[in-house]
Protein backbone atom coordinates (compact mmCIF):
# COMPACT_ATOMS: atom_id res chain seq x y z
CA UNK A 1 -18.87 35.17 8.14
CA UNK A 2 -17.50 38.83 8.39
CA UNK A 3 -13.77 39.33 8.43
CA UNK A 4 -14.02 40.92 11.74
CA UNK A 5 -15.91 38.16 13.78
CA UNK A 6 -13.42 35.70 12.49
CA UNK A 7 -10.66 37.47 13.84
CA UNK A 8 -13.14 38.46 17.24
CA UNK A 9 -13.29 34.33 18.14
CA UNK A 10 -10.69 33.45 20.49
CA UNK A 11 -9.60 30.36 18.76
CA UNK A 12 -6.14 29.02 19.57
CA UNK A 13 -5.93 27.69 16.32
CA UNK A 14 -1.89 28.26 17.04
CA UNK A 15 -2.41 25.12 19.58
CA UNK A 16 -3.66 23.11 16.43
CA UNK A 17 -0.70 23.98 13.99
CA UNK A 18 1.55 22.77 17.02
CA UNK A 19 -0.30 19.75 17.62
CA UNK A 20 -0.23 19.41 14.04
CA UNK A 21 3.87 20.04 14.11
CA UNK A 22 4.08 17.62 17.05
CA UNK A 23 2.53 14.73 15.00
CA UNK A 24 5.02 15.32 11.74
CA UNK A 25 7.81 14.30 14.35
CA UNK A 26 6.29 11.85 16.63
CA UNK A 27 5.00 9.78 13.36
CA UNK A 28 8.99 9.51 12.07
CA UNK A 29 9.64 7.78 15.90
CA UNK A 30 9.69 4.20 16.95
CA UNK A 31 6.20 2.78 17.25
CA UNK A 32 7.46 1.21 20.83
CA UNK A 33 7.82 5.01 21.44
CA UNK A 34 5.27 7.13 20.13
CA UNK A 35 1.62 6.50 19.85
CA UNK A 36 1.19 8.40 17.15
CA UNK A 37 3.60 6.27 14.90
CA UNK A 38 2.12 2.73 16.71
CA UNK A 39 -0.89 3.95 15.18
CA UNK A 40 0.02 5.19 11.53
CA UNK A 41 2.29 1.29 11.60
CA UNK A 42 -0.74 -0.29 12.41
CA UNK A 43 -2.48 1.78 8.88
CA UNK A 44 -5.81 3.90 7.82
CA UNK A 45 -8.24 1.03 9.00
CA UNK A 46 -6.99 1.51 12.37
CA UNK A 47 -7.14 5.03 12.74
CA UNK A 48 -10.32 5.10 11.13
CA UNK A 49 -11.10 3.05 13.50
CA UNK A 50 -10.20 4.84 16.44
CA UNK A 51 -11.30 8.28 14.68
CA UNK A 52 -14.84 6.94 15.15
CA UNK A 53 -14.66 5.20 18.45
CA UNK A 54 -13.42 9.11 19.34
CA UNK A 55 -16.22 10.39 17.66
CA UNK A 56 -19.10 8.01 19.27
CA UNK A 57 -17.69 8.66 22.77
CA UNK A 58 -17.82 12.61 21.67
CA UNK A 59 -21.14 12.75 20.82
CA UNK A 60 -22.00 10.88 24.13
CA UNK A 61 -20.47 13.14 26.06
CA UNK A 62 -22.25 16.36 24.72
CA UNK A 63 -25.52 14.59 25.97
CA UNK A 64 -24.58 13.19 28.54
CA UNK A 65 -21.83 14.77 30.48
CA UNK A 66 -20.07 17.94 32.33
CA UNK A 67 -17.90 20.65 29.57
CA UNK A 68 -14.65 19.05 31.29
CA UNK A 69 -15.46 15.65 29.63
CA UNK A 70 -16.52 17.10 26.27
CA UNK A 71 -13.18 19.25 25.92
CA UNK A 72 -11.20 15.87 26.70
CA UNK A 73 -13.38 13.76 24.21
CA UNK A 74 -13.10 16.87 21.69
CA UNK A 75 -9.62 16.93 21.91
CA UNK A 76 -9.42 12.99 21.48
CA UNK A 77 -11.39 13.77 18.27
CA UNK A 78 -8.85 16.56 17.00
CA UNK A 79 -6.04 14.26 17.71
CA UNK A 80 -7.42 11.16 15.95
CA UNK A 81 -8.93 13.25 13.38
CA UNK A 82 -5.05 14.38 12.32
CA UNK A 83 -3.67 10.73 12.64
CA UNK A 84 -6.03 10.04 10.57
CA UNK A 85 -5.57 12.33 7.76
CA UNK A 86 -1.59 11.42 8.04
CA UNK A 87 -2.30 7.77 7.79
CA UNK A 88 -4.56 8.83 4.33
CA UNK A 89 -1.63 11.64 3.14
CA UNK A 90 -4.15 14.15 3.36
CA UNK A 91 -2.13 17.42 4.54
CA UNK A 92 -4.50 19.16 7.02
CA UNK A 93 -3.85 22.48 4.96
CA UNK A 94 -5.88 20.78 2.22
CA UNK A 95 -8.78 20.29 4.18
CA UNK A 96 -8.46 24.13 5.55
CA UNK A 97 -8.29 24.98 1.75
CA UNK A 98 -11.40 22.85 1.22
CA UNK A 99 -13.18 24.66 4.12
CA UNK A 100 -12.08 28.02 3.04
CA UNK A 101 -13.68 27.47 -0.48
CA UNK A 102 -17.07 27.03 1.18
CA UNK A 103 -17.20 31.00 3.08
CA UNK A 104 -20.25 32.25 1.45
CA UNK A 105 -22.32 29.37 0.76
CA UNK A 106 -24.79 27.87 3.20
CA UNK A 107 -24.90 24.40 4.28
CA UNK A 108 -27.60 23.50 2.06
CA UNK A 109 -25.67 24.82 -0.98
CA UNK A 110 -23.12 23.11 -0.47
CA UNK A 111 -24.16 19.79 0.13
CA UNK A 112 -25.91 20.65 -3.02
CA UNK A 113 -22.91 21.21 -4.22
CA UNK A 114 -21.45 17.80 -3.20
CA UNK A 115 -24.33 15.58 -4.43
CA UNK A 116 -24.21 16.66 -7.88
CA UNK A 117 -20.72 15.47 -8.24
């Protein structure tokens, strides 16, 4: 993708490194106060867990249901997607830094790419 459309989608991405701040503080709270930190207590299982559930009730939604229900259900995703990552230590920059390697292949090339390992 050219330089210039990246920069032409409108984004938000600055509401995702927020979120993404927002979750670094609520997961060092009480678990009896913040979901977030319930969640990480509770370990990876669980927010694997709930990372799919998300994802099944996402992918419902795109066939089944108005935009207003797939934004909500996307943003359920992006929420339990990042728990998720935190309850594996996977900083969220590393999986930008995985995605960024991957500008200039194709889909196919990568996954490729991925099988041979």
């Amino acid at each position: 993708m050219a330089d210039e459309t990246r920069q032409a989608m409108p984004h938000r991405l600055e509401v995702l490194a927020a979120l993404i701040d927002t979750l670094a503080e609520r997961a060092k709270a009480s678990p009896k106060e913040s979901y977030t930190a319930k969640l990480l207590k509770q370990g990876r299982h669980k927010c694997a867990k709930k990372l799919g559930e998300e994802g099944v009730e996402l992918a419902l939604a795109i066939v089944d249901s108005k935009k207003k229900e797939v934004r909500a259900e996307a943003a359920d995703v992006l929420y339990h997607f990042l728990v998720a990552l935190m309850a594996r230590k996977v900083p969220f920059a590393e999986v930008m830094t995985e995605l960024e390697g991957r500008f200039g292949l194709s889909g196919l090339e990568e996954k490729a790419r991925r099988e041979e390992d």
